[in-house]
N, C-alpha and C. Protein backbone atom coordinates (compact mmCIF):
# COMPACT_ATOMS: atom_id res chain seq x y z
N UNK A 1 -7.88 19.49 18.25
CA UNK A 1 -8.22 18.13 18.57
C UNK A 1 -7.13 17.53 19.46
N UNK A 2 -7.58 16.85 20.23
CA UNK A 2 -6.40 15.95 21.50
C UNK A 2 -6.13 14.92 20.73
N UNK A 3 -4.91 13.83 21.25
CA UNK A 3 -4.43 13.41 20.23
C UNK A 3 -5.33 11.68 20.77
N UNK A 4 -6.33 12.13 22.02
CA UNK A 4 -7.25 11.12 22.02
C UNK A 4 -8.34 10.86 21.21
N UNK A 5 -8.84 12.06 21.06
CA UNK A 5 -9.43 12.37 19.64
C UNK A 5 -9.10 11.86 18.40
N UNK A 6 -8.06 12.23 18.20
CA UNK A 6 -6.98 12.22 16.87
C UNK A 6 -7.07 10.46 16.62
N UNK A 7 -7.00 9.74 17.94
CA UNK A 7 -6.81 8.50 17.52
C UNK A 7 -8.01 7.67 17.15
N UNK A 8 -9.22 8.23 18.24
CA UNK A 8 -10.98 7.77 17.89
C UNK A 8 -10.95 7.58 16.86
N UNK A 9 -11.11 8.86 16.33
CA UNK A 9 -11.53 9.37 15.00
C UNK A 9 -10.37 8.27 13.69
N UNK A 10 -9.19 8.17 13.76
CA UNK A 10 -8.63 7.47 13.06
C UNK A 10 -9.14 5.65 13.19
N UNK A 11 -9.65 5.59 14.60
CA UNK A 11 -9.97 4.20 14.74
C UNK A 11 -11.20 3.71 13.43
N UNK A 12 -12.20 4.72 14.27
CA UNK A 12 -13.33 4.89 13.19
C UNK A 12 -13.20 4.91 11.49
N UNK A 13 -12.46 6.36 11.03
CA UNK A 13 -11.95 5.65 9.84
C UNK A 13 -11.50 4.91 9.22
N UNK A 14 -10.83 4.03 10.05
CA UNK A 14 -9.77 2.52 9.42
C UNK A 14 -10.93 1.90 9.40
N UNK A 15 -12.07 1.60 10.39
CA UNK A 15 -12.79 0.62 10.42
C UNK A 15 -13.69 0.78 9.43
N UNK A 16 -14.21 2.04 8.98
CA UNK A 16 -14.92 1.85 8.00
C UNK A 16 -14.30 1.85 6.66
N UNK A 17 -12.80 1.93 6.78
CA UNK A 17 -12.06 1.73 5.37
C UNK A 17 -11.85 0.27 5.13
N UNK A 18 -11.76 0.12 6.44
CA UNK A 18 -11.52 -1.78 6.33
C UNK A 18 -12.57 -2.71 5.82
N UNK A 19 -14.05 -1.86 6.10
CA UNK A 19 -14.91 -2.84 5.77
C UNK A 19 -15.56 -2.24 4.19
N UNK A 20 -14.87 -1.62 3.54
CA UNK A 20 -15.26 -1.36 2.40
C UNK A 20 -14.21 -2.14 1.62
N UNK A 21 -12.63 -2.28 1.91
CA UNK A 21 -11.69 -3.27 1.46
C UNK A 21 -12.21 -4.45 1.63
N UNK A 22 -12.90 -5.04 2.56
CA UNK A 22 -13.11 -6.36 2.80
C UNK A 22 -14.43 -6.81 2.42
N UNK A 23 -15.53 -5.92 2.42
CA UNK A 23 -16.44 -6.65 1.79
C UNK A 23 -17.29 -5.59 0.73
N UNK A 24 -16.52 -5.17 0.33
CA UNK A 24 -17.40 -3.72 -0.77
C UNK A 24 -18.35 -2.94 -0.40
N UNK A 25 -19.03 -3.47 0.85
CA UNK A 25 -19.58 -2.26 1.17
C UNK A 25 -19.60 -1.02 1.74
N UNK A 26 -20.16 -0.04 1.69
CA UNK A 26 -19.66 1.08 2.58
C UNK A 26 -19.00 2.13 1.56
N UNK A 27 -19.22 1.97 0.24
CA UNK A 27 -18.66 2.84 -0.58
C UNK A 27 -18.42 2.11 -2.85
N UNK A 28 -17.40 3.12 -2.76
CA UNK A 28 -17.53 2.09 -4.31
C UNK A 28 -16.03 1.36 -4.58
N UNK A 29 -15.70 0.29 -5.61
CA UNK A 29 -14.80 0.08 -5.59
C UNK A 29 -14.59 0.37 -6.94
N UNK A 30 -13.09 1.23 -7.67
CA UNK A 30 -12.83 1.47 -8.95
C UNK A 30 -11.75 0.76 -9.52
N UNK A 31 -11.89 0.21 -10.31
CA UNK A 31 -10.58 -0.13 -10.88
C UNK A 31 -9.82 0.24 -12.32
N UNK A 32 -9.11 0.87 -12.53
CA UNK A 32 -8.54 1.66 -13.93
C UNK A 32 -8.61 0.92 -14.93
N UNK A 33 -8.67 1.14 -15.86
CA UNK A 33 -8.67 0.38 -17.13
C UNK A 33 -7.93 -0.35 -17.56
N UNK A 34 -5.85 0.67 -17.06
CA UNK A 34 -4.97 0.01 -17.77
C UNK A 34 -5.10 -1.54 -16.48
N UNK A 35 -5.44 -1.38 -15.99
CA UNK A 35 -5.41 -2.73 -14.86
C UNK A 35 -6.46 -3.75 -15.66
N UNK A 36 -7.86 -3.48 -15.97
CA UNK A 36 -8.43 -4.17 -15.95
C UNK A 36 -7.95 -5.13 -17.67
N UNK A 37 -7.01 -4.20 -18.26
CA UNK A 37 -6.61 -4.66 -19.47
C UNK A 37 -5.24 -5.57 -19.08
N UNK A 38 -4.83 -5.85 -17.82
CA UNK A 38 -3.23 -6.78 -17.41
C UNK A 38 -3.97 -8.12 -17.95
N UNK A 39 -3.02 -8.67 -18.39
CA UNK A 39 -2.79 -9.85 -18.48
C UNK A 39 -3.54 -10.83 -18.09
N UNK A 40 -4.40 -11.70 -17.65
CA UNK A 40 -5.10 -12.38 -16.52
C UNK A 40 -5.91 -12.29 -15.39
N UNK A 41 -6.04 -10.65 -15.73
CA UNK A 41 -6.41 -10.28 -15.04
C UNK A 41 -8.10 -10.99 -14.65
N UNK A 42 -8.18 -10.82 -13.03
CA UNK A 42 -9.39 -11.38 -12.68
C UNK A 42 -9.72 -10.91 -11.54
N UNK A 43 -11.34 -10.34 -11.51
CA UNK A 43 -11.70 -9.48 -10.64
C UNK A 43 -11.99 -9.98 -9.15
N UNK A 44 -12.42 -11.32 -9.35
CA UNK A 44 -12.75 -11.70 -7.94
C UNK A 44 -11.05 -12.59 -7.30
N UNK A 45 -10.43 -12.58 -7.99
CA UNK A 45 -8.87 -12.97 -7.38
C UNK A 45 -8.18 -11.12 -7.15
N UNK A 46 -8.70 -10.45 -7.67
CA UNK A 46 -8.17 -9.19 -6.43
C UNK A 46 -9.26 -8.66 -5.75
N UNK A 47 -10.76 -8.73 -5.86
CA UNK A 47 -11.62 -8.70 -4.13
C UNK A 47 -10.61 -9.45 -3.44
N UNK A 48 -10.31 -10.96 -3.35
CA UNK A 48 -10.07 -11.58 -2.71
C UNK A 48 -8.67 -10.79 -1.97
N UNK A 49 -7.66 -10.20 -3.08
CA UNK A 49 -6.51 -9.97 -1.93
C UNK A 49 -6.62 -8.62 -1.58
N UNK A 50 -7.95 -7.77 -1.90
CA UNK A 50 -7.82 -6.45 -1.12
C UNK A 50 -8.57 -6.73 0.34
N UNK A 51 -9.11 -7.72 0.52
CA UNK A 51 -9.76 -8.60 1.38
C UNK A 51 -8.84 -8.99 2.24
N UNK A 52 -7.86 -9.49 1.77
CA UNK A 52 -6.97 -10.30 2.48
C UNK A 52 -6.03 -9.03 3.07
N UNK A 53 -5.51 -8.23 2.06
CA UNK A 53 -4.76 -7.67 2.68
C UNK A 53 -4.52 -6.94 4.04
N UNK A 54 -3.28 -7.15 4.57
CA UNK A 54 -2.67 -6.33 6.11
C UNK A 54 -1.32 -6.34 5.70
N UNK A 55 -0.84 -6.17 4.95
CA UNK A 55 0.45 -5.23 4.78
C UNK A 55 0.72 -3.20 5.04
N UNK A 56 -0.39 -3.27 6.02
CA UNK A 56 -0.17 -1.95 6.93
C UNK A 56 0.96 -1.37 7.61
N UNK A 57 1.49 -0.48 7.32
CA UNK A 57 2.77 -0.09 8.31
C UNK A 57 2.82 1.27 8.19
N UNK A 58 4.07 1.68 8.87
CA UNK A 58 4.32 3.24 9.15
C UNK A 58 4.55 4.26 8.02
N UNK A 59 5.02 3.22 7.10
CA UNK A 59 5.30 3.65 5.50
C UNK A 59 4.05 4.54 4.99
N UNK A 60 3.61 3.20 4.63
CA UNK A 60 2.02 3.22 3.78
C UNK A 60 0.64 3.50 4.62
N UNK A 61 0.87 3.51 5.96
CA UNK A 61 -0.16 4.38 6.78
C UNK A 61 -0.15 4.86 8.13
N UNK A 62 0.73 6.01 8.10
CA UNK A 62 1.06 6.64 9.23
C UNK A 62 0.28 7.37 9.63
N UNK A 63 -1.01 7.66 8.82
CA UNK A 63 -2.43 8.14 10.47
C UNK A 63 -3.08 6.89 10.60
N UNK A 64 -2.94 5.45 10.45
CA UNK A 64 -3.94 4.70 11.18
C UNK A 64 -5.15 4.55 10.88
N UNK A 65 -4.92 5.20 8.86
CA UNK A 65 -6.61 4.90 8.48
C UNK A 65 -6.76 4.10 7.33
N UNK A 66 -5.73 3.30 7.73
CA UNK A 66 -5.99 1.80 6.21
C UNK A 66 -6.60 2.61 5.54
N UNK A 67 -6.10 3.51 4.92
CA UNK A 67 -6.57 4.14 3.64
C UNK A 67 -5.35 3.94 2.06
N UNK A 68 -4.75 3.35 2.21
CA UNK A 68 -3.69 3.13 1.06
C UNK A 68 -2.71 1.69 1.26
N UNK A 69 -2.51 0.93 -0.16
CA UNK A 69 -1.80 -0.38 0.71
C UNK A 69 -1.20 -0.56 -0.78
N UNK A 70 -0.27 -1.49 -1.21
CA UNK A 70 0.54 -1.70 -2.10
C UNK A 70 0.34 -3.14 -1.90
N UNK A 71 0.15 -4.11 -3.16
CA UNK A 71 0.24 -5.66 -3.31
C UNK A 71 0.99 -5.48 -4.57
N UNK A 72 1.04 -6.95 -4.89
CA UNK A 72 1.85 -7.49 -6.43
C UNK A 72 0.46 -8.67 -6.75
N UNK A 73 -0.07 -8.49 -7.82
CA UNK A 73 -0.93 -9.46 -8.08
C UNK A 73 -1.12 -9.88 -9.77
N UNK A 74 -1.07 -10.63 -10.63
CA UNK A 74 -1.19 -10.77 -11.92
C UNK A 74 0.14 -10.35 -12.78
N UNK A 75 0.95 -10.46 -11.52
CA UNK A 75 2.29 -10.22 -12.13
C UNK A 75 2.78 -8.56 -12.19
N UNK A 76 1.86 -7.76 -11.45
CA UNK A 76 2.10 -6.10 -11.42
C UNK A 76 2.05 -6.10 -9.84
N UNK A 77 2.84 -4.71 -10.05
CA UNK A 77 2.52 -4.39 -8.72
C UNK A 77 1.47 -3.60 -8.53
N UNK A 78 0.60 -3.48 -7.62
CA UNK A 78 -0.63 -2.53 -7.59
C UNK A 78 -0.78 -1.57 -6.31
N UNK A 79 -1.51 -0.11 -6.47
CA UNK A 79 -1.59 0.31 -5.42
C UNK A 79 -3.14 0.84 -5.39
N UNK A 80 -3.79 0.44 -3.89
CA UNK A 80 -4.87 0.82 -3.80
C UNK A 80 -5.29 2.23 -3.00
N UNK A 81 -5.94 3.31 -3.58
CA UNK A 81 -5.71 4.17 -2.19
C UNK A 81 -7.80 4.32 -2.03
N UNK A 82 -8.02 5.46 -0.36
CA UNK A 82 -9.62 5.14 -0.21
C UNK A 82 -9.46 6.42 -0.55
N UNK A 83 -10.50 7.20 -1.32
CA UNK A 83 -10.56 9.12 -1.06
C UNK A 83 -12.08 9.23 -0.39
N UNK A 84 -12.09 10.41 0.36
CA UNK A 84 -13.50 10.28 1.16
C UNK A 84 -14.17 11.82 0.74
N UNK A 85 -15.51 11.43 -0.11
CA UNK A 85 -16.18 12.20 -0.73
C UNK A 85 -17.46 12.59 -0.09
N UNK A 86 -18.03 13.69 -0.58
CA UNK A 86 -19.37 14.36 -0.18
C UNK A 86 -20.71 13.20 -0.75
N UNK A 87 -21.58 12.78 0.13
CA UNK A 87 -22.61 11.96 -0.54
C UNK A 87 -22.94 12.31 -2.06
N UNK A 88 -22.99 13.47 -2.69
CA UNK A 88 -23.02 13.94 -4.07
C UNK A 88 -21.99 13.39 -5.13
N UNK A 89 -20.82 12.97 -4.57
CA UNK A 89 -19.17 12.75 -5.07
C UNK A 89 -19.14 13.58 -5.98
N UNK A 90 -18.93 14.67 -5.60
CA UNK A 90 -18.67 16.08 -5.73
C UNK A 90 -17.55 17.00 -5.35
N UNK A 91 -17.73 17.00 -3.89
CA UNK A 91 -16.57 17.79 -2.77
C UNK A 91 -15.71 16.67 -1.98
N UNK A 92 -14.76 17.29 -1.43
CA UNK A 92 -14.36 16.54 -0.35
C UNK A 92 -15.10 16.21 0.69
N UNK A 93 -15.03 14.98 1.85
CA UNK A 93 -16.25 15.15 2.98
C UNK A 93 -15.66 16.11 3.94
N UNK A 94 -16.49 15.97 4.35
CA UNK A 94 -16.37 17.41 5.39
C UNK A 94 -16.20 16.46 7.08
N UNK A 95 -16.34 15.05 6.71
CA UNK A 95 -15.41 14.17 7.62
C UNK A 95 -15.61 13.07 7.82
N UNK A 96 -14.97 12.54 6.93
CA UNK A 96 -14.54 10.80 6.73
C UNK A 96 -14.74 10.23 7.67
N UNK A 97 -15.11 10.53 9.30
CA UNK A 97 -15.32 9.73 10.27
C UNK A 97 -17.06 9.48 10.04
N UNK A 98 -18.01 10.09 9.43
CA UNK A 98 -19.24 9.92 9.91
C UNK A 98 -19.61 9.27 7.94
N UNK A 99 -20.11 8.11 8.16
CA UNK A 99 -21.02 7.47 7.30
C UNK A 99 -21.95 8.26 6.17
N UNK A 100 -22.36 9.18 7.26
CA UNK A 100 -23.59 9.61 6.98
C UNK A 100 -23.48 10.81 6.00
N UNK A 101 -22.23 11.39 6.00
CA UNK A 101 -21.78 12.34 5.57
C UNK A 101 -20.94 12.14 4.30
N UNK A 102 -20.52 10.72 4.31
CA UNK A 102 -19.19 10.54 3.27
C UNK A 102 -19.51 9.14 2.20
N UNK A 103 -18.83 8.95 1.05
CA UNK A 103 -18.99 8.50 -0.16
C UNK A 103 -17.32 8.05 0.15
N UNK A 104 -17.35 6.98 0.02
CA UNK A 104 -15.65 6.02 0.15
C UNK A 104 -15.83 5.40 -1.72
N UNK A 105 -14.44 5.84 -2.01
CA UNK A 105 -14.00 5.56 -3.45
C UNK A 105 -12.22 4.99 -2.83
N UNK A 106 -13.01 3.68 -3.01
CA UNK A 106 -11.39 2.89 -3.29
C UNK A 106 -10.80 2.50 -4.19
N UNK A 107 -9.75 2.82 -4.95
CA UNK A 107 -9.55 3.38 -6.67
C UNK A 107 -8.40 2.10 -6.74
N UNK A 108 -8.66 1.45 -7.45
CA UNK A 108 -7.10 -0.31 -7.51
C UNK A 108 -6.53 0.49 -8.77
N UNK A 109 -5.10 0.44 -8.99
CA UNK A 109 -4.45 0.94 -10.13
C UNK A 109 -2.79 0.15 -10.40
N UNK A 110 -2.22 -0.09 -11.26
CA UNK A 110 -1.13 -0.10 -11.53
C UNK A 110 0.08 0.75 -10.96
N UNK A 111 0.95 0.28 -10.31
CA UNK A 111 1.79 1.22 -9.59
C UNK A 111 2.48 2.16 -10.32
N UNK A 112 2.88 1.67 -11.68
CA UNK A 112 2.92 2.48 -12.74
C UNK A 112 2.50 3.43 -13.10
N UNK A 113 1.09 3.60 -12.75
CA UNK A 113 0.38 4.39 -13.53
C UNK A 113 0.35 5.61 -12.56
N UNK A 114 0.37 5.71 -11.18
CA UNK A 114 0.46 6.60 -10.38
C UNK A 114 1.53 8.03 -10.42
């Protein structure tokens, strides 16, 4: 692959990672238990900041596919990552750039717990 390629293809994935962070669709959203058991916890005050979020960088996403991001919310710190599955969610996809092919699981967890 050219690294013009390399970047398409990463464009494409961010964008469809972005719009599953931002408006749930385009895949599923999970959230762990020990999270959903924090403190105050409340589900539509973290849609809202996986929504919000752009704390993107070289750190936390050095191919360019908003696929992983770190917040502090309910008094934890949290980390979200996307994994890109076979329409079955079964296998791995065979390539996260095409829709048609892939199952997006964006998993919210306790940084802890990782």
């Amino acid at each position: 692959m050219t690294d013009k390629t390399e970047t398409s293809r990463a464009v494409t994935i961010a964008r469809l990672n972005d719009q599953l962070r931002t408006t749930g669709t385009g895949g599923s959203i999970v959230i762990t238990t020990n999270l959903r058991n924090v403190t105050g916890f409340d589900a539509s005050l973290l849609v809202k900041a996986l929504a919000d979020y752009d704390g993107f960088d070289a750190d936390n996403d050095p191919h360019g596919e908003r696929d992983f991001g770190d917040l502090t919310l309910f008094g934890e710190n949290l980390l979200f990552k996307i994994d890109y599955y076979d329409k079955d969610l079964t296998y791995g996809s065979d390539d996260p750039a095409d829709p048609a092919v892939t199952q997006r699981v964006l998993t919210v967890m306790l940084a802890r717990d990782w």
